[in-house]
PDB file of N, CA and C in Angstrom:
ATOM      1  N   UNK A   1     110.866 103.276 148.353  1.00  0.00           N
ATOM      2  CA  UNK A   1     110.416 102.029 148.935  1.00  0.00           C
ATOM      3  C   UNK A   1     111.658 101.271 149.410  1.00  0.00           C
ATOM      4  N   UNK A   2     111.486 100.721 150.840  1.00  0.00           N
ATOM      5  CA  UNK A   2     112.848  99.890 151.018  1.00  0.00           C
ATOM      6  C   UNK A   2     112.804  98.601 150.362  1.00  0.00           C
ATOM      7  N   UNK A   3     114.280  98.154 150.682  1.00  0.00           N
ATOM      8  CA  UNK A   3     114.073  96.797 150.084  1.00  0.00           C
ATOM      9  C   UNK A   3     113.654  95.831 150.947  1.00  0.00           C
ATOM     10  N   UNK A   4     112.830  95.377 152.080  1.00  0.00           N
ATOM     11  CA  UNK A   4     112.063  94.947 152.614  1.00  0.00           C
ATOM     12  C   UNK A   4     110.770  94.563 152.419  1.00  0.00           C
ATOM     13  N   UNK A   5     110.081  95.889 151.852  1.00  0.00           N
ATOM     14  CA  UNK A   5     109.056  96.525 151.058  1.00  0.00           C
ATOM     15  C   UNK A   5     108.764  95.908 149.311  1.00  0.00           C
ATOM     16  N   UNK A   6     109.745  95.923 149.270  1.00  0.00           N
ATOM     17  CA  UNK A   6     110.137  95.200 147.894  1.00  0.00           C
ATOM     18  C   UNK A   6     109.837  93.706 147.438  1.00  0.00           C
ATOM     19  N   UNK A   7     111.207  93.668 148.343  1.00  0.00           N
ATOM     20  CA  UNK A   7     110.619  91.912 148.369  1.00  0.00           C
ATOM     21  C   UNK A   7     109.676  91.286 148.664  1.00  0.00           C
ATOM     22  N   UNK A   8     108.437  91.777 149.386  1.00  0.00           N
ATOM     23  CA  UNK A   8     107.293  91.148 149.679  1.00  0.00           C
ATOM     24  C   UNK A   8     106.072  91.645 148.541  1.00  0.00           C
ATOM     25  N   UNK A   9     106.688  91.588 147.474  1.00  0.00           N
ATOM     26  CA  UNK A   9     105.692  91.494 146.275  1.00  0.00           C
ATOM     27  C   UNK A   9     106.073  90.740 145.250  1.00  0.00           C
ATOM     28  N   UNK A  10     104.904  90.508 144.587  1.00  0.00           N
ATOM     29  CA  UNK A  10     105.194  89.155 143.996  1.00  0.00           C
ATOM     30  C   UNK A  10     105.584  89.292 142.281  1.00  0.00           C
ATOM     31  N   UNK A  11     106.010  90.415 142.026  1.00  0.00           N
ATOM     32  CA  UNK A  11     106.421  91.238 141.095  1.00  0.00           C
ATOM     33  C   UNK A  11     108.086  90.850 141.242  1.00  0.00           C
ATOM     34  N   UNK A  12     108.140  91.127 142.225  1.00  0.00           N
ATOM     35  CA  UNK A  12     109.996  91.375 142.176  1.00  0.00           C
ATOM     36  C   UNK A  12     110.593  89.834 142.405  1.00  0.00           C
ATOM     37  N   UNK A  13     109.913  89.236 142.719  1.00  0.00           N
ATOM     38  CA  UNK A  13     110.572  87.553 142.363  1.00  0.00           C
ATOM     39  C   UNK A  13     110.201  87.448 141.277  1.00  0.00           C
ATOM     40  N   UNK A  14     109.695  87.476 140.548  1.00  0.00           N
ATOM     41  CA  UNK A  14     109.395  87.525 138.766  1.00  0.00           C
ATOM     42  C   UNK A  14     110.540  87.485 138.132  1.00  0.00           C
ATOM     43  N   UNK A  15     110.772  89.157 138.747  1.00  0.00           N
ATOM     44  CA  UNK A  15     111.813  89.673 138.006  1.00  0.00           C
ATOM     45  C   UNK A  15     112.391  89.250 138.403  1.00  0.00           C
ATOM     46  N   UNK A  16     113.498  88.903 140.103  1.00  0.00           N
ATOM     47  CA  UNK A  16     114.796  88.262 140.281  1.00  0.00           C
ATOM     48  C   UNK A  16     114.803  87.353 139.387  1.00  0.00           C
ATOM     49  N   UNK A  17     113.816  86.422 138.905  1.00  0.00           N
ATOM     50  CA  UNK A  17     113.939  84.648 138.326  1.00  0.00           C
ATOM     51  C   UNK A  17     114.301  84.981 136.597  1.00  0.00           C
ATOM     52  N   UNK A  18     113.626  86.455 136.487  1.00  0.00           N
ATOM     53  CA  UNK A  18     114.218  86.677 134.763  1.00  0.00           C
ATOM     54  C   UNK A  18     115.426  87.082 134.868  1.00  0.00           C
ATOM     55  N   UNK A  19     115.951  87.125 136.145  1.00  0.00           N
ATOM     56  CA  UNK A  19     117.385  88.328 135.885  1.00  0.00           C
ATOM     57  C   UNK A  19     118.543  86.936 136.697  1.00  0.00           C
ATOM     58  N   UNK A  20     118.180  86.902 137.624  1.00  0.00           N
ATOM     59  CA  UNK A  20     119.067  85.015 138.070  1.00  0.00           C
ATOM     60  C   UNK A  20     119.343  84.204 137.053  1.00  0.00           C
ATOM     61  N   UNK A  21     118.099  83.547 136.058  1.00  0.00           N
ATOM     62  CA  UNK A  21     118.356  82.311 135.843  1.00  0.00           C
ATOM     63  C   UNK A  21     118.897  82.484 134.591  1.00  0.00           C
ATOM     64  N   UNK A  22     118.725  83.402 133.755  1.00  0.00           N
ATOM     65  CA  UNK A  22     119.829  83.669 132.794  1.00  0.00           C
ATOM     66  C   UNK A  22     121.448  83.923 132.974  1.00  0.00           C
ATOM     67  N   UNK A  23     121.536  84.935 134.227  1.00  0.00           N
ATOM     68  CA  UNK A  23     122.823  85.334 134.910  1.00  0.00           C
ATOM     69  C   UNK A  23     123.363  83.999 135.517  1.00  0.00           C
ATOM     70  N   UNK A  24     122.381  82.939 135.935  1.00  0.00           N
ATOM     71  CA  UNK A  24     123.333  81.596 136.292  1.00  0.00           C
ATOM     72  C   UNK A  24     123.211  80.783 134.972  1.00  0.00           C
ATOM     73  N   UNK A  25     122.884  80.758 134.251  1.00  0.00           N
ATOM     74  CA  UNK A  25     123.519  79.744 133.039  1.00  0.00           C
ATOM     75  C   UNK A  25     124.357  80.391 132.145  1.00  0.00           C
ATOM     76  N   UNK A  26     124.540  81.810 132.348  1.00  0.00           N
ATOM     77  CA  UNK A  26     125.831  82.243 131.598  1.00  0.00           C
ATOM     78  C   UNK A  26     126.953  82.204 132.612  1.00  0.00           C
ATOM     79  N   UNK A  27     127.336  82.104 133.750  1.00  0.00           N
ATOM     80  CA  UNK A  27     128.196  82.054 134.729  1.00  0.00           C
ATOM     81  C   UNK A  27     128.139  80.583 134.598  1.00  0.00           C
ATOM     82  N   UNK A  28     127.398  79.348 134.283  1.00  0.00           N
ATOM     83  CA  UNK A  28     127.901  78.453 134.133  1.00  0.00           C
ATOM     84  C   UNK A  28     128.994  77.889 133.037  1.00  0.00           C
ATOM     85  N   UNK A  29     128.032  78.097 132.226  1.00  0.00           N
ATOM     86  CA  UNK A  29     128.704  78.173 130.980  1.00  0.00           C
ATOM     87  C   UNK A  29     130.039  78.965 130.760  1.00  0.00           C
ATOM     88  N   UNK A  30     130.524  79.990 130.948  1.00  0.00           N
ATOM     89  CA  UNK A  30     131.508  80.680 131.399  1.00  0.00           C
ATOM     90  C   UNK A  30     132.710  79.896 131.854  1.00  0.00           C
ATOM     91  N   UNK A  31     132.163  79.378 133.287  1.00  0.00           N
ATOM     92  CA  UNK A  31     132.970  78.727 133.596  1.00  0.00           C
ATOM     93  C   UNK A  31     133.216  77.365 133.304  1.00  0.00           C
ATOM     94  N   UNK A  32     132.300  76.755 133.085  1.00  0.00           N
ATOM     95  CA  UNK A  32     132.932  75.533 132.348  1.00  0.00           C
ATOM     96  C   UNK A  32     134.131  75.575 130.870  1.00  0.00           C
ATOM     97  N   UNK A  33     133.538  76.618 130.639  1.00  0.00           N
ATOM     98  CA  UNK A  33     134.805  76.710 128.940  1.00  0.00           C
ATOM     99  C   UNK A  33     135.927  77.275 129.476  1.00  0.00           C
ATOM    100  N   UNK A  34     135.956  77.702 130.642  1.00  0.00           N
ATOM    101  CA  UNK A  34     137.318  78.470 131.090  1.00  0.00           C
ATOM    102  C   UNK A  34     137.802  77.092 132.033  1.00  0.00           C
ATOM    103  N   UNK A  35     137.792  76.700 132.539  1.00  0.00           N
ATOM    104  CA  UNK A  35     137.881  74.906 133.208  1.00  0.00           C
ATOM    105  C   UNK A  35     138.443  73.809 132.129  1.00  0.00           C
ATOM    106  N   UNK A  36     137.335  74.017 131.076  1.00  0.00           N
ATOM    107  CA  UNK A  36     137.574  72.728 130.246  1.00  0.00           C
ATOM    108  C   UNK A  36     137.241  73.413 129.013  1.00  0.00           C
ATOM    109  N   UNK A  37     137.106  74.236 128.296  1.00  0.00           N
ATOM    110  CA  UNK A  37     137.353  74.209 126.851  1.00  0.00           C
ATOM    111  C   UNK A  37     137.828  73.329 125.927  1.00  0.00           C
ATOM    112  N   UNK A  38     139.156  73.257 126.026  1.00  0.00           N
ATOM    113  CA  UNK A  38     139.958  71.966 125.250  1.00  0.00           C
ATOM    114  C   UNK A  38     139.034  70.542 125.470  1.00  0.00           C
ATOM    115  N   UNK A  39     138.643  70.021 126.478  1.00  0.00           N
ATOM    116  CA  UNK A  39     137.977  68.781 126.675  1.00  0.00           C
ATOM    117  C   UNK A  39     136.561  68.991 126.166  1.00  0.00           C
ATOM    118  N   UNK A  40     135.924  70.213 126.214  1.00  0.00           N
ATOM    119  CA  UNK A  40     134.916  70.362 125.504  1.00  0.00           C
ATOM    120  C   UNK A  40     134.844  70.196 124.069  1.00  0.00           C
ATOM    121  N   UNK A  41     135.670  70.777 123.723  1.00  0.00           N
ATOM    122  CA  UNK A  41     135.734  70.564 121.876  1.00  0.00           C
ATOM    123  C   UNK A  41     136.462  69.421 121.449  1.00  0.00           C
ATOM    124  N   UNK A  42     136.707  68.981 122.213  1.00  0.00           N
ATOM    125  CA  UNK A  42     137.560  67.594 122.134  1.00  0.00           C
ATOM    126  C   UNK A  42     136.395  66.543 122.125  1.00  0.00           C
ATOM    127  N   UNK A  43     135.130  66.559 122.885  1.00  0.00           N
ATOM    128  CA  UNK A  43     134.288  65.942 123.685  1.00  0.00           C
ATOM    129  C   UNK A  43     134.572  64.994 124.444  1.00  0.00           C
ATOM    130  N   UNK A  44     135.886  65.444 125.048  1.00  0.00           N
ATOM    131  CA  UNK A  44     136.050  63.995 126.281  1.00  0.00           C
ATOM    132  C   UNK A  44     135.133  64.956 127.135  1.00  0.00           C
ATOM    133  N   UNK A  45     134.206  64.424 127.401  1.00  0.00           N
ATOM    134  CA  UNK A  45     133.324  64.791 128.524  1.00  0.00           C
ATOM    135  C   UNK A  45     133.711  64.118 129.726  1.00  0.00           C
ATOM    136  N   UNK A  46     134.112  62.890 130.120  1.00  0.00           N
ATOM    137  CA  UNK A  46     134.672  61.826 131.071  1.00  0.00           C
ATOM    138  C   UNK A  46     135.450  63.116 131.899  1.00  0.00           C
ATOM    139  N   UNK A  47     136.419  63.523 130.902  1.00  0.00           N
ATOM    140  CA  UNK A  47     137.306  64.280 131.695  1.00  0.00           C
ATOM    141  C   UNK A  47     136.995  65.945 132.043  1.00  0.00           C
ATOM    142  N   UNK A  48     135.651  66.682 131.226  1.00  0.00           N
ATOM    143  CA  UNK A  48     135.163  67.384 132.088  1.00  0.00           C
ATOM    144  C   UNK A  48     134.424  66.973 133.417  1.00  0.00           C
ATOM    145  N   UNK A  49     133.900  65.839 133.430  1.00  0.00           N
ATOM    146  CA  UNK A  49     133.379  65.154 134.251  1.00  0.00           C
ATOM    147  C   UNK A  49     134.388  65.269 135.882  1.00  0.00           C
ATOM    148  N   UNK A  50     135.464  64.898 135.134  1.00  0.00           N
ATOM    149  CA  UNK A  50     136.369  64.868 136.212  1.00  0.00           C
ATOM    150  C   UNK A  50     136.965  65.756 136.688  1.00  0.00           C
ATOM    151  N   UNK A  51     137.255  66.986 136.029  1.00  0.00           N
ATOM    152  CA  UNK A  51     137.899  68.101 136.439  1.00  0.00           C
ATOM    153  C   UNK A  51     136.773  68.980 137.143  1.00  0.00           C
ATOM    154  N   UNK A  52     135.561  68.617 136.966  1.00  0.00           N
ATOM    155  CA  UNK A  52     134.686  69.893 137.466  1.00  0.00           C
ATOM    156  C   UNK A  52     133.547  69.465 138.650  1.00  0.00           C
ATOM    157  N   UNK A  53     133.248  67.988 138.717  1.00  0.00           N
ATOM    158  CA  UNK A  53     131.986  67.422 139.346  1.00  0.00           C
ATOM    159  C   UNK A  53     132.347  66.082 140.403  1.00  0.00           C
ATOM    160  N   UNK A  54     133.861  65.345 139.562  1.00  0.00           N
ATOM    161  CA  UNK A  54     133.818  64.039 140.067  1.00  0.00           C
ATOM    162  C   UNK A  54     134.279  64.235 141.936  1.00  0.00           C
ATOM    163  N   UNK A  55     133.669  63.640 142.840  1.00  0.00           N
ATOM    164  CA  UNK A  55     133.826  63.803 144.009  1.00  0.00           C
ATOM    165  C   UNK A  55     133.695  64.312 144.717  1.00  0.00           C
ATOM    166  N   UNK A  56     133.889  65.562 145.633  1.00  0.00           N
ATOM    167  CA  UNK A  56     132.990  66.615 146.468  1.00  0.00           C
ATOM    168  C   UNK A  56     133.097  67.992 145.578  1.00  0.00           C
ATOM    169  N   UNK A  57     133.733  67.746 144.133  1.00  0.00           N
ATOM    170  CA  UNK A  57     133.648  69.276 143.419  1.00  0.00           C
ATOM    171  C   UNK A  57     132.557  69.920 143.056  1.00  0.00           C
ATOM    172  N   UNK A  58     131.817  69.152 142.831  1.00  0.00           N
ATOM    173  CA  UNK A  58     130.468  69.442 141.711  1.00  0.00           C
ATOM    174  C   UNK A  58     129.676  70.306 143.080  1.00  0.00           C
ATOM    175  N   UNK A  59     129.706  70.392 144.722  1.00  0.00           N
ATOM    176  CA  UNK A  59     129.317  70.787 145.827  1.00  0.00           C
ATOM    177  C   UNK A  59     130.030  72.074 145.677  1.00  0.00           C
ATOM    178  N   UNK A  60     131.054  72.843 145.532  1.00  0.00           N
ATOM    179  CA  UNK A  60     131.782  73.779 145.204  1.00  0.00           C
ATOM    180  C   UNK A  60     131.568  74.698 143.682  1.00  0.00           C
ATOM    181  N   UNK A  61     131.569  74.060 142.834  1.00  0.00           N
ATOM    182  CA  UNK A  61     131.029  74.256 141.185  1.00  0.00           C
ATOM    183  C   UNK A  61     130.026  74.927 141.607  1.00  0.00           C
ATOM    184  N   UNK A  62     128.763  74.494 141.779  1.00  0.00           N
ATOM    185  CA  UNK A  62     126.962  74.824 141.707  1.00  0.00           C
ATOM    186  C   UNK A  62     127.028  75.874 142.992  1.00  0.00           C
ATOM    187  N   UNK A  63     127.928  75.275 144.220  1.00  0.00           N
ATOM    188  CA  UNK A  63     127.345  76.382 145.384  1.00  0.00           C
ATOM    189  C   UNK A  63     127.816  78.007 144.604  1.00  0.00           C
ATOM    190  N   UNK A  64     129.039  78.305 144.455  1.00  0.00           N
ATOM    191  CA  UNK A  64     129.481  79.309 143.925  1.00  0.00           C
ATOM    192  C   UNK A  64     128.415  80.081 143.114  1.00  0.00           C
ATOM    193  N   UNK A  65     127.886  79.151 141.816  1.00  0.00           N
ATOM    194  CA  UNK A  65     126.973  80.094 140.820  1.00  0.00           C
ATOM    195  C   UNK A  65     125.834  80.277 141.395  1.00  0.00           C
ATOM    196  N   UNK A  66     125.509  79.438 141.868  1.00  0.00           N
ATOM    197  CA  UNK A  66     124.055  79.174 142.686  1.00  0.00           C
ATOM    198  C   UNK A  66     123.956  81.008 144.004  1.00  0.00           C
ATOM    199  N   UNK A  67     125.181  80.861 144.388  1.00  0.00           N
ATOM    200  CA  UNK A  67     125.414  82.072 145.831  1.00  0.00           C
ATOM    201  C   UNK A  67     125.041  83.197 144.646  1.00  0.00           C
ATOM    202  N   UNK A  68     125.918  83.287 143.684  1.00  0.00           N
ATOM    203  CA  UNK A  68     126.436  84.948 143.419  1.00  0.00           C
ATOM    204  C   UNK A  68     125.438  85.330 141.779  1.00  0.00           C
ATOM    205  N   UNK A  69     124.559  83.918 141.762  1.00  0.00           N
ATOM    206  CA  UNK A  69     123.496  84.374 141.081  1.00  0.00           C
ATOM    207  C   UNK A  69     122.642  85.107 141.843  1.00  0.00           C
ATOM    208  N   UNK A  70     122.156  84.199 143.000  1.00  0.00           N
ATOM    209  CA  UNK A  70     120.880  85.556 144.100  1.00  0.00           C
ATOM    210  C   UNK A  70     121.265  86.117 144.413  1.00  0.00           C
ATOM    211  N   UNK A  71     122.879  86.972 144.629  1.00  0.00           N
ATOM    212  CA  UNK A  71     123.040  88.020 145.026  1.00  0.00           C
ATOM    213  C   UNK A  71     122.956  88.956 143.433  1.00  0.00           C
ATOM    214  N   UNK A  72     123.215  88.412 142.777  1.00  0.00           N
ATOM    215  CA  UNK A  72     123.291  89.378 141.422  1.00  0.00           C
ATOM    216  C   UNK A  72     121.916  89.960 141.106  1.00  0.00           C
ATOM    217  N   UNK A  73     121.275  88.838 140.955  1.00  0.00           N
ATOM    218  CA  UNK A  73     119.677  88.542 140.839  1.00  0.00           C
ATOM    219  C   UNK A  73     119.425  89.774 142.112  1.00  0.00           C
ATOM    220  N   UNK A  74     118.958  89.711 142.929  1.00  0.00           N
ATOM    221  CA  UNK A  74     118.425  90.469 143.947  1.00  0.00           C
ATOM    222  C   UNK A  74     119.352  92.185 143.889  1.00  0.00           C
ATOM    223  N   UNK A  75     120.515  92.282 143.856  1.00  0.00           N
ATOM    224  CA  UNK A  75     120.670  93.746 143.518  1.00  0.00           C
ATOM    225  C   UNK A  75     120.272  94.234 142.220  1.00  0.00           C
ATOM    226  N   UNK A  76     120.137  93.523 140.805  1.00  0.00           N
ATOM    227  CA  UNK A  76     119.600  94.297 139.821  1.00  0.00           C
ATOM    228  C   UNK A  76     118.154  94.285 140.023  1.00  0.00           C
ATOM    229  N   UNK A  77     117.652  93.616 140.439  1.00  0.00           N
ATOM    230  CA  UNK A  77     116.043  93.887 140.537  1.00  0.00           C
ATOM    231  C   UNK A  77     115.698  94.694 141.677  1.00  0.00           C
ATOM    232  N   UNK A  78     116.615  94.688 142.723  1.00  0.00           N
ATOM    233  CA  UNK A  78     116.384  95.812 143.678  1.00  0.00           C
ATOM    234  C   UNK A  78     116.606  97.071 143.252  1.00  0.00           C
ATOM    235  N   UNK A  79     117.471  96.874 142.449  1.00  0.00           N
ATOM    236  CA  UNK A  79     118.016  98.704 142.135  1.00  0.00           C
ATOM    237  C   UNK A  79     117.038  98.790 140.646  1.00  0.00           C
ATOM    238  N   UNK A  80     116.494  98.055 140.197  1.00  0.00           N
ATOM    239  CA  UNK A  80     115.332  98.444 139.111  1.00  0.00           C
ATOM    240  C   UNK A  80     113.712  98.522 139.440  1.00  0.00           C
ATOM    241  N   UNK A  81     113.535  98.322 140.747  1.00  0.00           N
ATOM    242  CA  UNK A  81     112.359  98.060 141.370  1.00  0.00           C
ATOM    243  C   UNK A  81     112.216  99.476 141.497  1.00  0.00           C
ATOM    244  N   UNK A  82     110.826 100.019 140.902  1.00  0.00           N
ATOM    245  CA  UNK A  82     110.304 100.949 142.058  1.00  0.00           C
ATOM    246  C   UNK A  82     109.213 101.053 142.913  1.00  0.00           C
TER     247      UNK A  82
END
């Protein structure tokens, strides 16, 4: 079956959304402790605030996980689809 074929069932967005939305809150999480760890356990949050969101970052932060979750998402469920 191509992946054309694929995607137009309502099975395989199921699955992308079980296989994405876990794969983007561990890529968040990820990266926030690799960013700010120290300020995390510290709980200056102010200053994760600032290193990761304050000003046009937080547009850069989310686009990134947000992109290379649906691509992640969509090749494991494509290549597990039959």
């Amino acid at each position: 079956m191509s992946f054309l074929e694929k995607i137009k069932q309502p099975i395989f967005w199921t699955n992308f959304l079980k296989v994405a939305i876990p794969f983007f809150i561990v890529v968040t999480l990820v990266s926030l402790f690799m960013n700010s760890w120290r300020d995390i356990f510290a709980g200056d949050f102010a200053k994760v605030n600032e290193v990761n969101f304050s000003g046009e970052k937080w547009k850069s932060f989310w686009a990134i996980k947000i992109v290379i979750s649906f691509i992640y998402g969509l090749y494991v469920t494509n290549k597990n689809t039959k």
